[in-house]
Protein backbone atom coordinates (compact mmCIF):
# COMPACT_ATOMS: atom_id res chain seq x y z
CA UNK A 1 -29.26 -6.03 24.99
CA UNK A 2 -27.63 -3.12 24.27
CA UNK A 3 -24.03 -4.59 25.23
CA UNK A 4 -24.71 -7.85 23.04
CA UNK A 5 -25.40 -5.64 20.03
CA UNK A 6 -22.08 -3.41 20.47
CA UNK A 7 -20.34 -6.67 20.69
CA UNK A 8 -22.15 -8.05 17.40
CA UNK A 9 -20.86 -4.76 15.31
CA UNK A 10 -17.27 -4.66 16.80
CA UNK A 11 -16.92 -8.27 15.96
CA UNK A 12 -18.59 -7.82 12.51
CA UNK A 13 -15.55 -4.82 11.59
CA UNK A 14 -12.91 -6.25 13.55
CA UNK A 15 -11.47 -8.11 10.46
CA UNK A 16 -11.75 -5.02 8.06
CA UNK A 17 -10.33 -2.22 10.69
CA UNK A 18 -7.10 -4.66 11.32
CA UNK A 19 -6.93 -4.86 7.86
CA UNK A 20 -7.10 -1.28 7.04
CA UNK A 21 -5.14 -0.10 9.69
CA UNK A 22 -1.75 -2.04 8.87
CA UNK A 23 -2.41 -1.50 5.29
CA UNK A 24 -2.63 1.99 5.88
CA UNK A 25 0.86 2.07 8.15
CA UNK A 26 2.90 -0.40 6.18
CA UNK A 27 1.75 1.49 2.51
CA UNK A 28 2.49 4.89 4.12
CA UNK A 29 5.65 3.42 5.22
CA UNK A 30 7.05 1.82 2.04
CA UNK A 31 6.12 5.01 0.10
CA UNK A 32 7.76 7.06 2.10
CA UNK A 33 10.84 4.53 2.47
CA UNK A 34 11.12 3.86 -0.99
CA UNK A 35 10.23 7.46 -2.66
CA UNK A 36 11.43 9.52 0.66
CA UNK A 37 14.27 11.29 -1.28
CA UNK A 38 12.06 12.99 -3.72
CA UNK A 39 10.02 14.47 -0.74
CA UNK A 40 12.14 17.86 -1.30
CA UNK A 41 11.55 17.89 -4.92
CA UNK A 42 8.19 19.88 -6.27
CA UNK A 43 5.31 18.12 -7.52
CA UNK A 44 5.06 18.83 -11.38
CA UNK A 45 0.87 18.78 -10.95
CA UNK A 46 0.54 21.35 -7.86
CA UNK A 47 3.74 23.18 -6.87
CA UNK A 48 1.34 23.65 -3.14
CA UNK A 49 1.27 19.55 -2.40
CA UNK A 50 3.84 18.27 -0.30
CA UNK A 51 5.23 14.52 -0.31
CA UNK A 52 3.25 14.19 2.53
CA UNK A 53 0.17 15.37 1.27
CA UNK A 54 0.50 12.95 -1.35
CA UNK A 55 1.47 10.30 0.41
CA UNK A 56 -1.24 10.22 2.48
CA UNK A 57 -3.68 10.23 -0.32
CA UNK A 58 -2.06 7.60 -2.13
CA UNK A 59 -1.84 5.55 0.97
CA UNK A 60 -5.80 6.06 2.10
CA UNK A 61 -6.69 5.04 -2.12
CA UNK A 62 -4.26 2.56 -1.21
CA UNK A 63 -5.88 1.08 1.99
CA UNK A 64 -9.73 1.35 0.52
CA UNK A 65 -8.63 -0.24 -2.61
CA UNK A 66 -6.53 -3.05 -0.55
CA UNK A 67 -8.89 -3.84 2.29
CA UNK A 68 -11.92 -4.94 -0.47
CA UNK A 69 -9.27 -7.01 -2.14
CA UNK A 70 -7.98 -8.35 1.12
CA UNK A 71 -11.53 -8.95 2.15
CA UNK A 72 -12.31 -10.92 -1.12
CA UNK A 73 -9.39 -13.25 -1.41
CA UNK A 74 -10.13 -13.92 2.47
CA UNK A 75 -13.17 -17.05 0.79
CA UNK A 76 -9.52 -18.92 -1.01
CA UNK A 77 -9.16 -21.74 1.01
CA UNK A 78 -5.91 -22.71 -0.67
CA UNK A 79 -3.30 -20.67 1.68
CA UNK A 80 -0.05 -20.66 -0.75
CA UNK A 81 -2.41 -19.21 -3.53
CA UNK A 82 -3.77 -16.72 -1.52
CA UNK A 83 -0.92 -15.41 0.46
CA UNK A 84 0.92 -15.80 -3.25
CA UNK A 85 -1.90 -13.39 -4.91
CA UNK A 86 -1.92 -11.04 -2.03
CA UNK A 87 1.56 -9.88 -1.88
CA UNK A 88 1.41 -9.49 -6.15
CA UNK A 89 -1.39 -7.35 -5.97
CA UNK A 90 0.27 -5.55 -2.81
CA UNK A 91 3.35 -5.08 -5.27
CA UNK A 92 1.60 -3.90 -7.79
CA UNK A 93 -0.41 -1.09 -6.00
CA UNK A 94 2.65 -0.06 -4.42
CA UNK A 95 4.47 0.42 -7.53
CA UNK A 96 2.19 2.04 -9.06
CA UNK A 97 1.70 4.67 -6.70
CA UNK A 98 6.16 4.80 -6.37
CA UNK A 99 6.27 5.25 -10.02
CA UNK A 100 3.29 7.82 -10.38
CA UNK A 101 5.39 9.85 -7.40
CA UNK A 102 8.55 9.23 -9.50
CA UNK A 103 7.10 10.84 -12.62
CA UNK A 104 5.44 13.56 -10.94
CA UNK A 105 8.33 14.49 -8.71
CA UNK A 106 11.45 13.65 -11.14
CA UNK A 107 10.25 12.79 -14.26
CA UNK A 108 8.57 15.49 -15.27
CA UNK A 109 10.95 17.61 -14.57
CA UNK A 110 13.57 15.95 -17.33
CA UNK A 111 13.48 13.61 -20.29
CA UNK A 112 13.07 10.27 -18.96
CA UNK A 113 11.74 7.54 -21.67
CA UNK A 114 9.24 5.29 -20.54
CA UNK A 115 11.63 2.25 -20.26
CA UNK A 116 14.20 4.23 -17.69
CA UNK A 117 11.20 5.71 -15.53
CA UNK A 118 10.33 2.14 -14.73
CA UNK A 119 13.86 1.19 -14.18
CA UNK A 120 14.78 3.88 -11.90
CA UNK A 121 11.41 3.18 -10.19
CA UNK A 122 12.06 -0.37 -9.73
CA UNK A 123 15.70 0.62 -8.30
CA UNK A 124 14.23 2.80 -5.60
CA UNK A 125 11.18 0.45 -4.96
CA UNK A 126 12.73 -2.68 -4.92
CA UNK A 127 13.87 -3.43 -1.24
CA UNK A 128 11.32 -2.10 0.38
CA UNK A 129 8.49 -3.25 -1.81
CA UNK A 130 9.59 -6.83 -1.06
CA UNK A 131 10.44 -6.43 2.11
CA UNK A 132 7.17 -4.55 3.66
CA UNK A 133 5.23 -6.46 1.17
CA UNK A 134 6.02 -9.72 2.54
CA UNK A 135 6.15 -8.59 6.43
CA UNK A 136 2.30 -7.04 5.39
CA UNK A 137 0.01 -10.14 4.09
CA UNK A 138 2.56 -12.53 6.42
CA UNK A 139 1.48 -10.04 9.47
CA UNK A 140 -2.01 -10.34 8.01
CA UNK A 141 -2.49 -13.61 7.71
CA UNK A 142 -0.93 -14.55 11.32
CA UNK A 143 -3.10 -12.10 12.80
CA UNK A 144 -6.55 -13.69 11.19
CA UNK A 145 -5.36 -16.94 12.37
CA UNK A 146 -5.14 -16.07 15.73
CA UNK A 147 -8.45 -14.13 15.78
């Protein structure tokens, strides 16, 4: 009995572990790929945080926020649409949290207008946004079709 029942829960949080766990590695990954080279600079909020500290709090937001989302768009039955809305909202988080570390760690240090914060964010970002974004929901989505 007591076999059958650890076998019910592991199967019941199979789907959302898998799903946190490579959010959590490929977000930790593209942040610090894409925003790496300001990991030197000082944050203008707390001169104690490191990158890394940072990072990894952006990333776990990142992977709470991302495995309910995942979760929910798991009931589309159309596949294009889904895989289509998960690597936009994967884009979007990610950007978000590479310009937030752009202003904080470069930004705020100079006079950047709005427009050229997003530009040099999107510059830094780009590649490895679409890259790991893509390679993310595709390694998703390949993975839930084999379970």
């Amino acid at each position: 009995m007591n076999q059958t029942l650890k076998h019910k829960i592991f199967a019941y949080i199979k789907k959302p572990l898998i799903i946190a766990v490579l959010l959590f590695v490929f977000t930790f990954a593209e942040i610090y790929w894409s925003m790496g080279s300001f990991s030197d600079k000082p944050s203008s909020a707390c001169l104690d945080c490191s990158f890394f500290d940072d990072a990894y709090l952006m990333t776990l937001f990142s992977t709470v926020f991302l495995s309910i989302i995942f979760l929910a768009l798991s009931f589309i039955k159309n596949n294009n649409l889904k895989f289509l809305l998960q690597v936009l909202i994967v884009i979007l988080v990610w950007f978000f949290w590479n310009y937030i570390l752009f202003v904080d760690r470069e930004s705020a240090w100079s006079t950047y207008l709005f427009k050229e914060e997003i530009m040099y964010t999107i510059t830094f970002s780009f590649f490895p946004i679409l890259i790991l974004s893509v390679v993310t929901v595709f390694t998703l989505n390949y993975i839930f079709k084999k379970i």
